[in-house]
PDB file of N, CA and C in Angstrom:
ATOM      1  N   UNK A   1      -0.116  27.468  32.836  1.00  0.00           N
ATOM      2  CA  UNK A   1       0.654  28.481  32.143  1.00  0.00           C
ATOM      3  C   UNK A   1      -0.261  29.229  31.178  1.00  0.00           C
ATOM      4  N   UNK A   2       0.122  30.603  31.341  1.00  0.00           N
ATOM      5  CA  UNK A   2      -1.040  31.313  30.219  1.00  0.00           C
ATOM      6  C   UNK A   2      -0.039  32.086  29.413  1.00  0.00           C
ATOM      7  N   UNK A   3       0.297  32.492  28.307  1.00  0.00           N
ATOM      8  CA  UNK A   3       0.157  33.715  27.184  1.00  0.00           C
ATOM      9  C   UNK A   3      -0.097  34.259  27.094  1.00  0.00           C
ATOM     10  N   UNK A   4      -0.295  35.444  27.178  1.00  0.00           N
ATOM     11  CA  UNK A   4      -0.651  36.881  26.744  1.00  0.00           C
ATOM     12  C   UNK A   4       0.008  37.152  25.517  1.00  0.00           C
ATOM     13  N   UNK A   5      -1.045  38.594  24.714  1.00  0.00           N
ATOM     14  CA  UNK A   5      -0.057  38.818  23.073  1.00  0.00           C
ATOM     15  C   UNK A   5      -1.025  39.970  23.160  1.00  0.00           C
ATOM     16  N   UNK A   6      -0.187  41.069  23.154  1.00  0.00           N
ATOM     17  CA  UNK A   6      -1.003  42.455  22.501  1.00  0.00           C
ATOM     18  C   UNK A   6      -1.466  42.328  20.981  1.00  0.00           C
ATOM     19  N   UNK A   7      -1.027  41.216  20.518  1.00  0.00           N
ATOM     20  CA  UNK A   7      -0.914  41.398  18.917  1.00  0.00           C
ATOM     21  C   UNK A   7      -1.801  39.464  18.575  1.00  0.00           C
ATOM     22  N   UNK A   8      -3.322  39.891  17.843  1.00  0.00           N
ATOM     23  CA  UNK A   8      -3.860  38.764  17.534  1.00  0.00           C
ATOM     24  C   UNK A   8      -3.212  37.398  16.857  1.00  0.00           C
ATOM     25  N   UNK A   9      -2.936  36.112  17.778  1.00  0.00           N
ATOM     26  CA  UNK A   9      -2.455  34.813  17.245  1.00  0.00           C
ATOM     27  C   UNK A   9      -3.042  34.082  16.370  1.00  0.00           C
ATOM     28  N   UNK A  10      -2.695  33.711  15.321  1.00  0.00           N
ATOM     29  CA  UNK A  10      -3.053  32.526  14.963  1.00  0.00           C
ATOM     30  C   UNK A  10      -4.000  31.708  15.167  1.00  0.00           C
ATOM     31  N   UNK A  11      -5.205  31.512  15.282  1.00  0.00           N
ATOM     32  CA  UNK A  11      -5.651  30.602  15.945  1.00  0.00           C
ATOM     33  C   UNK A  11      -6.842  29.864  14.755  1.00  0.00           C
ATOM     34  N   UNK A  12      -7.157  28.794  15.004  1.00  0.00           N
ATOM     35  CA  UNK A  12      -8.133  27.908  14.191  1.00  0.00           C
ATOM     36  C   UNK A  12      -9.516  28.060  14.217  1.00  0.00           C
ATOM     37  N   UNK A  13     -10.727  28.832  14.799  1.00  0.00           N
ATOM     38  CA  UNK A  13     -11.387  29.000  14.729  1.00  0.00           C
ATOM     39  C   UNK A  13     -12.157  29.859  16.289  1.00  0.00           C
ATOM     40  N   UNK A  14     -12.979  30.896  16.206  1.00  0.00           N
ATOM     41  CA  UNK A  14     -13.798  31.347  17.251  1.00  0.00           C
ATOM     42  C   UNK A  14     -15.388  29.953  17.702  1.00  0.00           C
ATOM     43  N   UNK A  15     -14.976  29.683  19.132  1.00  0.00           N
ATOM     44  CA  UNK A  15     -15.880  28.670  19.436  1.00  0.00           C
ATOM     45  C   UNK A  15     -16.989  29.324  19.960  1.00  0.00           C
ATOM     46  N   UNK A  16     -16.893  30.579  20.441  1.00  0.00           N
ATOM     47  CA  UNK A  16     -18.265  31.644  21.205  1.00  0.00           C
ATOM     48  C   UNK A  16     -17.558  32.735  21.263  1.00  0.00           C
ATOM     49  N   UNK A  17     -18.339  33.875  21.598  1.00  0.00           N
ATOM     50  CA  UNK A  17     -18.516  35.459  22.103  1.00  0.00           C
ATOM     51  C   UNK A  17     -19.502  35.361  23.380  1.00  0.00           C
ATOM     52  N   UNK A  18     -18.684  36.460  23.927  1.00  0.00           N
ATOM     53  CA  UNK A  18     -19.534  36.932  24.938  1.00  0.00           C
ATOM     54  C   UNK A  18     -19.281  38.353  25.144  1.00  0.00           C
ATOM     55  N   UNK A  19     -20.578  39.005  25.310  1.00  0.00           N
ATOM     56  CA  UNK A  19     -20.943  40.480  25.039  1.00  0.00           C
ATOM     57  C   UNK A  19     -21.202  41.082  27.041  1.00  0.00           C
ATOM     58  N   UNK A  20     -20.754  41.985  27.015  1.00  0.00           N
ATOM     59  CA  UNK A  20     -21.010  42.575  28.329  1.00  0.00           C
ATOM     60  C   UNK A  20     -22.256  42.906  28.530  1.00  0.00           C
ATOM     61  N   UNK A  21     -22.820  42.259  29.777  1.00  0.00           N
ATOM     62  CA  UNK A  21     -24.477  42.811  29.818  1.00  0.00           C
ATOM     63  C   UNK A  21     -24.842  43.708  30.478  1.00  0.00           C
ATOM     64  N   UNK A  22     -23.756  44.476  30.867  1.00  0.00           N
ATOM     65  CA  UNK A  22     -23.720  45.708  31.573  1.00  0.00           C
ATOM     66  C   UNK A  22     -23.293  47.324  30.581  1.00  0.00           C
ATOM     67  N   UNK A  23     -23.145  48.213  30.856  1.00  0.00           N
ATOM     68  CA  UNK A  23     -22.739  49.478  29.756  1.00  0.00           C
ATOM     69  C   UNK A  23     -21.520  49.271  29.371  1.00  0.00           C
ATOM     70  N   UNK A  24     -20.556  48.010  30.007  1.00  0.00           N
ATOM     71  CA  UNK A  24     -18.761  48.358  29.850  1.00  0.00           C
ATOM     72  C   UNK A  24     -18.911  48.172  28.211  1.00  0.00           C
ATOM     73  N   UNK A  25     -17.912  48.715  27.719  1.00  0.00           N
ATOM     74  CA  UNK A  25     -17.453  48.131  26.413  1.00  0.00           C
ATOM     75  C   UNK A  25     -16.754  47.117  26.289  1.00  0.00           C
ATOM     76  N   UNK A  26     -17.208  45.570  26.866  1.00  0.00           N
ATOM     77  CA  UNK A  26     -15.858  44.590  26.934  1.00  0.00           C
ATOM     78  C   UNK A  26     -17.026  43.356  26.219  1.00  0.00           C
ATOM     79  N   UNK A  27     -16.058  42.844  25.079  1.00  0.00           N
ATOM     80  CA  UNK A  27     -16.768  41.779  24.578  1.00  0.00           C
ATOM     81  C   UNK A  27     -15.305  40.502  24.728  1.00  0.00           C
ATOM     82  N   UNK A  28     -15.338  39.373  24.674  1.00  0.00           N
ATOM     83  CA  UNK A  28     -14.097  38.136  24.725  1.00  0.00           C
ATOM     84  C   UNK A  28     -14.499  37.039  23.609  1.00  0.00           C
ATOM     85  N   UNK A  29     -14.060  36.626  22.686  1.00  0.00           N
ATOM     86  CA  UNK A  29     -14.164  35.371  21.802  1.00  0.00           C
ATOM     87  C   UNK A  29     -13.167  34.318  22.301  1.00  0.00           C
ATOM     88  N   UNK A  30     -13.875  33.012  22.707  1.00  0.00           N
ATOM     89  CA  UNK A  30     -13.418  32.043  23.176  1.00  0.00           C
ATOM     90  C   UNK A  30     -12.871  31.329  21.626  1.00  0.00           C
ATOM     91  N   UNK A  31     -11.261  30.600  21.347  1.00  0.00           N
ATOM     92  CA  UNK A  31     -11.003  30.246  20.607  1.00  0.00           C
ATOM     93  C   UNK A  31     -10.448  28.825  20.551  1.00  0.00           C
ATOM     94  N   UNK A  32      -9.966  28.406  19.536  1.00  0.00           N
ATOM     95  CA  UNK A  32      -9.240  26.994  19.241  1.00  0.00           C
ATOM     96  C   UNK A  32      -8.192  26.891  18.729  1.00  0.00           C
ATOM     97  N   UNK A  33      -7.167  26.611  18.873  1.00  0.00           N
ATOM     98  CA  UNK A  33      -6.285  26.682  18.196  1.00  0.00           C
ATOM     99  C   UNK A  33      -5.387  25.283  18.453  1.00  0.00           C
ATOM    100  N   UNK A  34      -4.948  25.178  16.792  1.00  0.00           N
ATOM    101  CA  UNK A  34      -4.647  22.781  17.043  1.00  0.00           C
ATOM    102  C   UNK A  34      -3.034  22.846  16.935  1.00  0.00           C
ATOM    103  N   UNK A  35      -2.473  22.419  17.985  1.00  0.00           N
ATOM    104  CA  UNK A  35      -1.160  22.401  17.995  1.00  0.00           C
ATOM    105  C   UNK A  35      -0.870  21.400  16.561  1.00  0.00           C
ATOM    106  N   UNK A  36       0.627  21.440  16.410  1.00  0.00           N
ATOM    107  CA  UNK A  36       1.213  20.673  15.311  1.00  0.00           C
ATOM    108  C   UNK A  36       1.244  19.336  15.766  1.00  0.00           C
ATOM    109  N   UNK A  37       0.936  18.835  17.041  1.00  0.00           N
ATOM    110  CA  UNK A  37       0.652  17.331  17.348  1.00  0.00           C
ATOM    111  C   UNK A  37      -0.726  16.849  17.190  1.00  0.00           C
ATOM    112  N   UNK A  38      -1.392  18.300  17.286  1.00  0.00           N
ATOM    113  CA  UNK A  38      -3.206  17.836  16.817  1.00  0.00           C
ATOM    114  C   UNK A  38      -3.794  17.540  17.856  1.00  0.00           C
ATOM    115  N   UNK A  39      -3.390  18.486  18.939  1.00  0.00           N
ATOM    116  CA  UNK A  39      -3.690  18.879  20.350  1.00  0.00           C
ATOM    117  C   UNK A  39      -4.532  20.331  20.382  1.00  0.00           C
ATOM    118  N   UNK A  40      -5.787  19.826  20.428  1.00  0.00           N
ATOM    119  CA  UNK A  40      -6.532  21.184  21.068  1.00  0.00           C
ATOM    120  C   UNK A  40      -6.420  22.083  21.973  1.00  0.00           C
ATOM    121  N   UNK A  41      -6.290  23.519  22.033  1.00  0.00           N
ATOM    122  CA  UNK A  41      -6.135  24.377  22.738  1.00  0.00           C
ATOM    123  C   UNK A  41      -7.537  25.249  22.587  1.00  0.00           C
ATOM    124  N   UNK A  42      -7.406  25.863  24.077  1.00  0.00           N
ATOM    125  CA  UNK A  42      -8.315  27.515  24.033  1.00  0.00           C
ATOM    126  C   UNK A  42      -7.802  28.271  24.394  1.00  0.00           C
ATOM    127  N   UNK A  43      -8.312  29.670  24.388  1.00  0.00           N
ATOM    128  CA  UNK A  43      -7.752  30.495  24.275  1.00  0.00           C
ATOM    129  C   UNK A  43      -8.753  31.770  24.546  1.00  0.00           C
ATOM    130  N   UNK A  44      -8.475  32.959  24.687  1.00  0.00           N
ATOM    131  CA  UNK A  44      -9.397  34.164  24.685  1.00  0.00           C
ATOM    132  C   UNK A  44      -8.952  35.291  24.083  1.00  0.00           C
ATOM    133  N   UNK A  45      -9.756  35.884  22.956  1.00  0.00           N
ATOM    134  CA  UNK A  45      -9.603  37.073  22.661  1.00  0.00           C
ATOM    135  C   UNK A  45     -10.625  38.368  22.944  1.00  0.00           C
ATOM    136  N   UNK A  46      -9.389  39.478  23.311  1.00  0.00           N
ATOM    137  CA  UNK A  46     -10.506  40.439  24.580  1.00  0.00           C
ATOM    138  C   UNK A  46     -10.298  41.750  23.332  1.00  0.00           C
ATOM    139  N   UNK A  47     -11.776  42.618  23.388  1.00  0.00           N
ATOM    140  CA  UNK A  47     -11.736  43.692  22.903  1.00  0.00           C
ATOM    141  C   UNK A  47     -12.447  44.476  23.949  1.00  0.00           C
ATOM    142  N   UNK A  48     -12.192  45.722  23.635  1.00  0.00           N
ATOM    143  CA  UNK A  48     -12.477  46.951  24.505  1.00  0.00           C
ATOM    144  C   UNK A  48     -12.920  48.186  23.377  1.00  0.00           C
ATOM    145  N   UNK A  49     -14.235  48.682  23.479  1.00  0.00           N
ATOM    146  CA  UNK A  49     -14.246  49.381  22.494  1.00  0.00           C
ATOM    147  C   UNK A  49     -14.455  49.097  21.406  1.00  0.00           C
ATOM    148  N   UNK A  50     -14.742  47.738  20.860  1.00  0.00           N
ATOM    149  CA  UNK A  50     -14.630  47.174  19.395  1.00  0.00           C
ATOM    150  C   UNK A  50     -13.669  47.001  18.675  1.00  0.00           C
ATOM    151  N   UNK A  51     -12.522  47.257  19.457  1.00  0.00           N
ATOM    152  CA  UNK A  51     -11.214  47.522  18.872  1.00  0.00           C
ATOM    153  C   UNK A  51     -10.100  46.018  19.857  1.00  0.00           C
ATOM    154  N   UNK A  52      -9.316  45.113  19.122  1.00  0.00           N
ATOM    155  CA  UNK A  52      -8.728  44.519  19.453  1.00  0.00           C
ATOM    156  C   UNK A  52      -7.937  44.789  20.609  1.00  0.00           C
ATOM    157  N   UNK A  53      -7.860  44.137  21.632  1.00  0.00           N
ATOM    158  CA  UNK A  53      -6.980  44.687  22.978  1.00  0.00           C
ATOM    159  C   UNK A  53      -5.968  43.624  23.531  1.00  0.00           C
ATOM    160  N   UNK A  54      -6.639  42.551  23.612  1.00  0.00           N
ATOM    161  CA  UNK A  54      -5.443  41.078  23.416  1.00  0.00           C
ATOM    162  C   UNK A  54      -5.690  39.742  23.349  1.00  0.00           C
ATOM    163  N   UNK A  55      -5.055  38.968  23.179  1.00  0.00           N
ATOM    164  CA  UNK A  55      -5.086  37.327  22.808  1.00  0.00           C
ATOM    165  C   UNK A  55      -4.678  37.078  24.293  1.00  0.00           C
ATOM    166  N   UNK A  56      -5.060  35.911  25.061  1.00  0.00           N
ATOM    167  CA  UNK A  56      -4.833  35.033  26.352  1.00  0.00           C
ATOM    168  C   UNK A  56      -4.665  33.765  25.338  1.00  0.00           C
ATOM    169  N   UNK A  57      -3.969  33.039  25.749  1.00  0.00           N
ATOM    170  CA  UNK A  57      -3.528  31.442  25.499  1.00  0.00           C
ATOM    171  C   UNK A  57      -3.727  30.601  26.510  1.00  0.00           C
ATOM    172  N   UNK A  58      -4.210  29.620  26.678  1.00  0.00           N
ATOM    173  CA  UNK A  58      -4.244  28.647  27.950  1.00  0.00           C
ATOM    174  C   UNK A  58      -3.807  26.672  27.481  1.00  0.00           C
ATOM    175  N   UNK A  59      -2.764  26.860  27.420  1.00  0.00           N
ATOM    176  CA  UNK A  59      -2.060  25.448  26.579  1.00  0.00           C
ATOM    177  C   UNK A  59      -2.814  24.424  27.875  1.00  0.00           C
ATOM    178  N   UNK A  60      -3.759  23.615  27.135  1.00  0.00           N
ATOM    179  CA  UNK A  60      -3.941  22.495  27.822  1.00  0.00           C
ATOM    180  C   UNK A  60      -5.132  22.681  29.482  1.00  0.00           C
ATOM    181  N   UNK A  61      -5.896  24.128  29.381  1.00  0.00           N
ATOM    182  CA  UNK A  61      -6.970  24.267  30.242  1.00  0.00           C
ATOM    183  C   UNK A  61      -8.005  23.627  28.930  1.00  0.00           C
ATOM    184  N   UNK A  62      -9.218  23.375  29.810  1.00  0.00           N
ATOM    185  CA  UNK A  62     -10.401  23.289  29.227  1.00  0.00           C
ATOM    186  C   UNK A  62     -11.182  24.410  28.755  1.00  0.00           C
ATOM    187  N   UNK A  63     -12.369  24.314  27.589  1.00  0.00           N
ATOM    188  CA  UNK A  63     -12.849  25.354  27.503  1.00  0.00           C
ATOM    189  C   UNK A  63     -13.880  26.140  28.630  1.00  0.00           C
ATOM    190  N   UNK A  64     -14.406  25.264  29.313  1.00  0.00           N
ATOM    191  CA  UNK A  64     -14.725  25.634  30.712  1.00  0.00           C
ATOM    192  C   UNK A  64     -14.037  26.830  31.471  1.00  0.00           C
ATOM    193  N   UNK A  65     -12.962  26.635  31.273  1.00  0.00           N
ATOM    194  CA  UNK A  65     -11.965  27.535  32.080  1.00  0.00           C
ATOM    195  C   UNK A  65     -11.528  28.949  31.554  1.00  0.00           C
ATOM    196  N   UNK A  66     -11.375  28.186  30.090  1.00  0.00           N
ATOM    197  CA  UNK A  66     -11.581  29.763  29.224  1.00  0.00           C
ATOM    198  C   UNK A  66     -12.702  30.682  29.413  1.00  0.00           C
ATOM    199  N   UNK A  67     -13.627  29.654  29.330  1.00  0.00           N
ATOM    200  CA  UNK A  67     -14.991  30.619  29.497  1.00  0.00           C
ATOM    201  C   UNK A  67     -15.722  31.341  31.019  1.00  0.00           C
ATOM    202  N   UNK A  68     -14.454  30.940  32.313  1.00  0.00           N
ATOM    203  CA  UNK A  68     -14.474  31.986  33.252  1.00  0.00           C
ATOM    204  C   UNK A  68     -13.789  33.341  33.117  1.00  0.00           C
ATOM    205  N   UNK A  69     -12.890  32.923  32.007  1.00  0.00           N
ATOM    206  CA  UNK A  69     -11.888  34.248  31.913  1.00  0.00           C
ATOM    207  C   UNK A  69     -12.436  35.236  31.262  1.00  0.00           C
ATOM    208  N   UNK A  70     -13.582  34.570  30.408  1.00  0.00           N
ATOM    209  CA  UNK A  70     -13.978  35.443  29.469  1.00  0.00           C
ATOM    210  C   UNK A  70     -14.825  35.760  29.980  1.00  0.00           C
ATOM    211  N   UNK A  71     -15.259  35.415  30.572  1.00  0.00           N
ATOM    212  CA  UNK A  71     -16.883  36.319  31.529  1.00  0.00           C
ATOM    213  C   UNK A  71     -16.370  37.206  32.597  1.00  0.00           C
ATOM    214  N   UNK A  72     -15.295  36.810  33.317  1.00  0.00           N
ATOM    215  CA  UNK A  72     -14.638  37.831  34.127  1.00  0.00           C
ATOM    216  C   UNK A  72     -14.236  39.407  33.211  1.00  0.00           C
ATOM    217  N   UNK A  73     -13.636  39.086  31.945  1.00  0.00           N
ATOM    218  CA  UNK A  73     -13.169  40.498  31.063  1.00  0.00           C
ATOM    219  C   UNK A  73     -14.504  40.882  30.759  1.00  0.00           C
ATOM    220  N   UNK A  74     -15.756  40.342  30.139  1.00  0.00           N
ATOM    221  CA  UNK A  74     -16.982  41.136  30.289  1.00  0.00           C
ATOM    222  C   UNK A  74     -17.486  41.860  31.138  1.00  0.00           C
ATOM    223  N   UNK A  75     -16.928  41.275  32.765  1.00  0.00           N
ATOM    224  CA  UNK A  75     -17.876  41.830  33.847  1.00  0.00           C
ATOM    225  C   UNK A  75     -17.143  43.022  34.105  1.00  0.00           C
ATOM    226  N   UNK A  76     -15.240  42.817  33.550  1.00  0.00           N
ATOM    227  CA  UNK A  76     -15.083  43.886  33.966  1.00  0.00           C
ATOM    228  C   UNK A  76     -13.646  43.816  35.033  1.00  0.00           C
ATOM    229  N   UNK A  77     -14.120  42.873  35.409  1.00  0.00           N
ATOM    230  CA  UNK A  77     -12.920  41.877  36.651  1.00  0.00           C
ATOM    231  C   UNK A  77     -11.578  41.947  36.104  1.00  0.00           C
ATOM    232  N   UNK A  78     -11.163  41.889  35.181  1.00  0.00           N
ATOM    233  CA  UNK A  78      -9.888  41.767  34.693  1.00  0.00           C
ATOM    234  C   UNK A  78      -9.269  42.992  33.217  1.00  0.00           C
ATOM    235  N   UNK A  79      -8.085  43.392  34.178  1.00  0.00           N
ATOM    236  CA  UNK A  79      -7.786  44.870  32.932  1.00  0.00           C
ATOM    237  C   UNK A  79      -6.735  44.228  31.835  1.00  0.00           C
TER     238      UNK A  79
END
């Protein structure tokens, strides 16, 4: 199950960035965020332009997994 939010969540700390190594303007911050049971989550936040564009949630993927999503919005792969 994933989340989407046009509007930046909550979250507990940025664990990495990743910058497009191509001309796009797409950068993604891989995040953390600790449920109220004290359950780790990740998560992705995507900008376009330097300008905030959206929060992804992934309750209970690994950060591994986050960090395909986020290389896919760098490359470009995902609008």
């Amino acid at each position: 199950m994933m989340m989407r939010s046009r509007y930046e969540m909550p979250i507990s700390k940025i664990v990495k960035t990743l910058h497009s190594e191509s001309d796009l303007p797409l950068c993604a911050s891989i995040f953390e965020k600790l449920a109220a049971d004290g359950t780790l989550h990740y998560g992705c936040r995507m900008f376009r332009n330097g300008k905030f564009a959206r929060d992804e949630f992934y309750p209970q993927k690994s950060m591994s997994y986050v960090e395909v999503i986020a290389k896919k919005w760098t490359e470009g792969e995902l609008r």
